[in-house]
Each structure stands twice: as structure tokens, then as C-alpha cells.
Protein backbone atom coordinates (compact mmCIF):
# COMPACT_ATOMS: atom_id res chain seq x y z
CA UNK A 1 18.46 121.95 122.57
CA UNK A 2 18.43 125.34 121.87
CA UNK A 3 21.64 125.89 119.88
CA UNK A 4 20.71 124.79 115.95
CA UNK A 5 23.46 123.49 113.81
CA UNK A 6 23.89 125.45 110.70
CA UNK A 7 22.93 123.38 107.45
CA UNK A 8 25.84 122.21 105.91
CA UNK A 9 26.50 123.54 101.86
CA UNK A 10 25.59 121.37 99.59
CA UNK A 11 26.80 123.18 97.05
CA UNK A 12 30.06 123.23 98.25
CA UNK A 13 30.35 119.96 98.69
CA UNK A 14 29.42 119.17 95.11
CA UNK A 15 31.55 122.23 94.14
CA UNK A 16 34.30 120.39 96.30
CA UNK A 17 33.46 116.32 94.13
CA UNK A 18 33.42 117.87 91.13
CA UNK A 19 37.44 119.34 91.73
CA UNK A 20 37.99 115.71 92.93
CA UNK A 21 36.68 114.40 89.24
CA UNK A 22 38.52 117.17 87.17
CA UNK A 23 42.11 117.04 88.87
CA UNK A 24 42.26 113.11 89.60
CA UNK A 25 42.41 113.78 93.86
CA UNK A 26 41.32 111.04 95.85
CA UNK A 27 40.56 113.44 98.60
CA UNK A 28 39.89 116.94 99.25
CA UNK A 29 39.23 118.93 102.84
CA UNK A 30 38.51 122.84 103.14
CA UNK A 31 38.18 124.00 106.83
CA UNK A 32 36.14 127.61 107.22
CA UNK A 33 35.70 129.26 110.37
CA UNK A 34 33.81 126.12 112.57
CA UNK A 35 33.18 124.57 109.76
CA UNK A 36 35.18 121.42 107.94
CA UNK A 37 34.36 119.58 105.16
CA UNK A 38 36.46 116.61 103.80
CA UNK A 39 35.31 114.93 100.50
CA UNK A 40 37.10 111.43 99.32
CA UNK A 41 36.32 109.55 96.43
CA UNK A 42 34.65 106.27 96.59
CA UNK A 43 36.76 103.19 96.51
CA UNK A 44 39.88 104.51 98.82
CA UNK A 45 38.73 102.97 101.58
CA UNK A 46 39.54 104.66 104.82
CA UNK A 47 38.46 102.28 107.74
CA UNK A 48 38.72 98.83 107.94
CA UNK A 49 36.00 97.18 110.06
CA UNK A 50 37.98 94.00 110.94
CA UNK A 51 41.51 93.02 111.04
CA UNK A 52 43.73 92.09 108.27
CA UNK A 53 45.75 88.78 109.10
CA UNK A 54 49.71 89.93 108.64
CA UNK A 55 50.11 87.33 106.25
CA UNK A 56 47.31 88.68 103.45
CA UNK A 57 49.06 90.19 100.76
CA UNK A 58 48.72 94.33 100.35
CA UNK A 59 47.04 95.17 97.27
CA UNK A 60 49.32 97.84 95.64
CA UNK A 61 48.26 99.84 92.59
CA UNK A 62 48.40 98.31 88.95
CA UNK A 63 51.60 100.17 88.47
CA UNK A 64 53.35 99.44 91.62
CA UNK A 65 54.60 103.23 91.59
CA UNK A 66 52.97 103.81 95.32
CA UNK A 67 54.92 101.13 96.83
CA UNK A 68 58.27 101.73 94.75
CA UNK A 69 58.12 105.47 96.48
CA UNK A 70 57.75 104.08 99.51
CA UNK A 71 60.17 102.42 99.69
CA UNK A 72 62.97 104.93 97.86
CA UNK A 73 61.63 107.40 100.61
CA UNK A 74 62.29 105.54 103.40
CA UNK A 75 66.08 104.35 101.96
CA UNK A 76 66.77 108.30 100.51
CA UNK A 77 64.85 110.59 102.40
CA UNK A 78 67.34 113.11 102.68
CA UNK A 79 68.10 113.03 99.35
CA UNK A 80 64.82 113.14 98.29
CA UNK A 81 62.51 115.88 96.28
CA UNK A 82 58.96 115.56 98.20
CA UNK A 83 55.95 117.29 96.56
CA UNK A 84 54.86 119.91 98.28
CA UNK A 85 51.02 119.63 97.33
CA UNK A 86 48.56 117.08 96.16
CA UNK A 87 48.33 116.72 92.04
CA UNK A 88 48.79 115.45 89.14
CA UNK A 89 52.76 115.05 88.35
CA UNK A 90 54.09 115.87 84.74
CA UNK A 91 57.74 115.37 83.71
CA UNK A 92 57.67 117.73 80.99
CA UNK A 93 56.37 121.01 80.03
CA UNK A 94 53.91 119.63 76.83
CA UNK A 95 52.98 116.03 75.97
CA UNK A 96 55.23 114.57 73.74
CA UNK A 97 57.88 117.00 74.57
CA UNK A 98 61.39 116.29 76.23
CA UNK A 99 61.08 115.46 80.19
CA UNK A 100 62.63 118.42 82.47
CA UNK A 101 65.31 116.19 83.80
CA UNK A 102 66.32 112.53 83.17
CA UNK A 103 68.04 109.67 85.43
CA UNK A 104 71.96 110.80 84.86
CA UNK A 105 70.92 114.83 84.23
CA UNK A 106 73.04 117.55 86.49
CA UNK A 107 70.88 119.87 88.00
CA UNK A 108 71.01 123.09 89.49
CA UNK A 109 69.37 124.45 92.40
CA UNK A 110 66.04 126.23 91.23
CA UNK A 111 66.05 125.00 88.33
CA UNK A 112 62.35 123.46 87.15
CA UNK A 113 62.37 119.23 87.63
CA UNK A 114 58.72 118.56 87.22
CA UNK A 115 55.27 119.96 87.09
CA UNK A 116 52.18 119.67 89.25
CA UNK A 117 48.55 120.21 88.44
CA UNK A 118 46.82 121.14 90.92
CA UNK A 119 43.24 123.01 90.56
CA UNK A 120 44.15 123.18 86.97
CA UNK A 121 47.29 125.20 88.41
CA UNK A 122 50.44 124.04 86.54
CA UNK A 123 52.71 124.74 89.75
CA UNK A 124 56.96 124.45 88.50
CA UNK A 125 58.94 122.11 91.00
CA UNK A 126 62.41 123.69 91.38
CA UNK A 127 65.30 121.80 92.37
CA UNK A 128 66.58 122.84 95.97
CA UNK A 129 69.73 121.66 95.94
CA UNK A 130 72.40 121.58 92.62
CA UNK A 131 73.00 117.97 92.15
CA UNK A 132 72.68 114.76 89.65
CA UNK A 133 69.81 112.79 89.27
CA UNK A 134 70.27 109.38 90.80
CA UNK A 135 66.36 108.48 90.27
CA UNK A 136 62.68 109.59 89.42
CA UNK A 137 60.53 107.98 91.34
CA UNK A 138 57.25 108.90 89.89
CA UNK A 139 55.81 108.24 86.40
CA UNK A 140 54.29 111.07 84.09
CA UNK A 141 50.57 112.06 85.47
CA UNK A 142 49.99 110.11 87.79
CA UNK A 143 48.21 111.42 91.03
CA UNK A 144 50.84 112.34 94.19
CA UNK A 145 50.30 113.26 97.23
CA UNK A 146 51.93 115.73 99.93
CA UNK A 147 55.30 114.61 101.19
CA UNK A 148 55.37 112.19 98.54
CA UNK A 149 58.99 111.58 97.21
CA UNK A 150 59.45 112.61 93.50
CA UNK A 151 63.04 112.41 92.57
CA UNK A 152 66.20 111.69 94.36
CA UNK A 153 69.11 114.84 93.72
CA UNK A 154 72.43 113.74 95.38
């Protein structure tokens, strides 16, 4: 009983909800030295004390957006653009402005398809391959997360 646990940062962890609340996340983890810390907002349940029966329906989000890029992953995951971070998605550079590509639009490789916020960091998606647009899978700010298909390029 001789080895004391350090106290953990309370700070940080506020420092780390309050990020949560500004940039729409539903979950944030920063690892230091021995030290993790994950922070998740309230009402994205993680565990599930008892069993769901396979016949309950799945709650999907109002706008059904989740589910729809689930399912375009899993039928054109090669041909898919995957975010590479957690954020807020924005298909064009300014609201109200024109979107960076459109269903039908011939793109070329680097070129910017999208936008995510993340940290209040407007990162530039580029395409990786040259291509056309077959479909956009996401809808204009809403929250993604890593791996996340955002647009098909075939």
C-alpha cells in the first residue's frame, strides 16, 4: 500500500468536456505518459447491461445518415473517401456558398472534396485518386467519425 496513485486532473478533464461541447464530439481520449483519460458525452451509451432480443429494432439517428454510410461502406469500400479524423464535416468552404464537389463532378487527385472541423481546425480533404463522383455519403456538418466513409470517387 505504499505506492499512491497520482490525483487525476480535473482540469483537464473539464478542459477535455468543454472541446466535446464546442466541436460536437461524442467522445474524446488523450493518453500522457501512464496516464489516459477518455471523456464521452452523456447519452451514447457504451455498455449495455442486458441483451437486446435480435428482433428489437436499432434505433438509428433522426437523419438516418449513420446507417446509410454503413451500409455504402461496406458495398464501396474501395472506392470510398474515409475521414481521416473525428469532426464536424462541411461540403463547402462558407455557408451558403457552392459545395466543393457534387454527385456527377470529375475530380482530380488532391484536389479539396470537403472540410473537417476539428478543434476549431478547418482541416481540407483532398481527393486521392482522380475520378467522378458516384455519391456523398455524408450531409453538411454533421459529426463523423474516423474511418467513416465520406464520398465514393470511382
Amino acid at each position: 500500500m505504499a505506492d499512491k496513485k497520482p490525483a487525476i486532473d480535473q482540469t483537464l478533464i473539464r478542459d477535455l468536456a468543454n472541446i466535446l461541447n464546442e466541436t460536437d464530439l461524442t467522445e474524446i481520449e488523450v493518453e500522457q505518459d501512464d496516464l489516459r483519460i477518455r471523456v464521452s458525452r452523456a447519452g451514447t451509451p457504451q455498455y449495455v447491461s442486458a441483451p437486446v432480443p435480435a428482433a428489437a429494432p436499432v434505433q438509428v439517428a433522426s437523419t438516418g445518415v449513420a446507417a446509410a454510410a454503413a451500409a455504402e461502406t461496406a458495398r464501396a469500400s474501395k472506392n470510398a473517401v474515409t475521414a481521416p479524423m473525428v469532426g464536424t464535416v462541411y461540403l463547402s468552404p462558407a455557408p451558403g456558398s457552392r459545395a466543393f464537389v457534387e454527385v456527377g463532378a470529375t475530380v482530380k487527385e488532391g484536389q479539396t472534396i470537403l472540410i473537417i472541423e476539428a478543434m476549431k481546425t478547418m482541416n481540407q480533404i483532398p481527393a486521392p485518386r482522380s475520378g467522378k463522383v458516384t455519391e456523398i455519403l455524408v450531409e453538411d456538418g454533421a459529426p463523423v467519425e474516423y474511418g467513416e466513409a465520406l464520398v465514393v470517387i470511382e
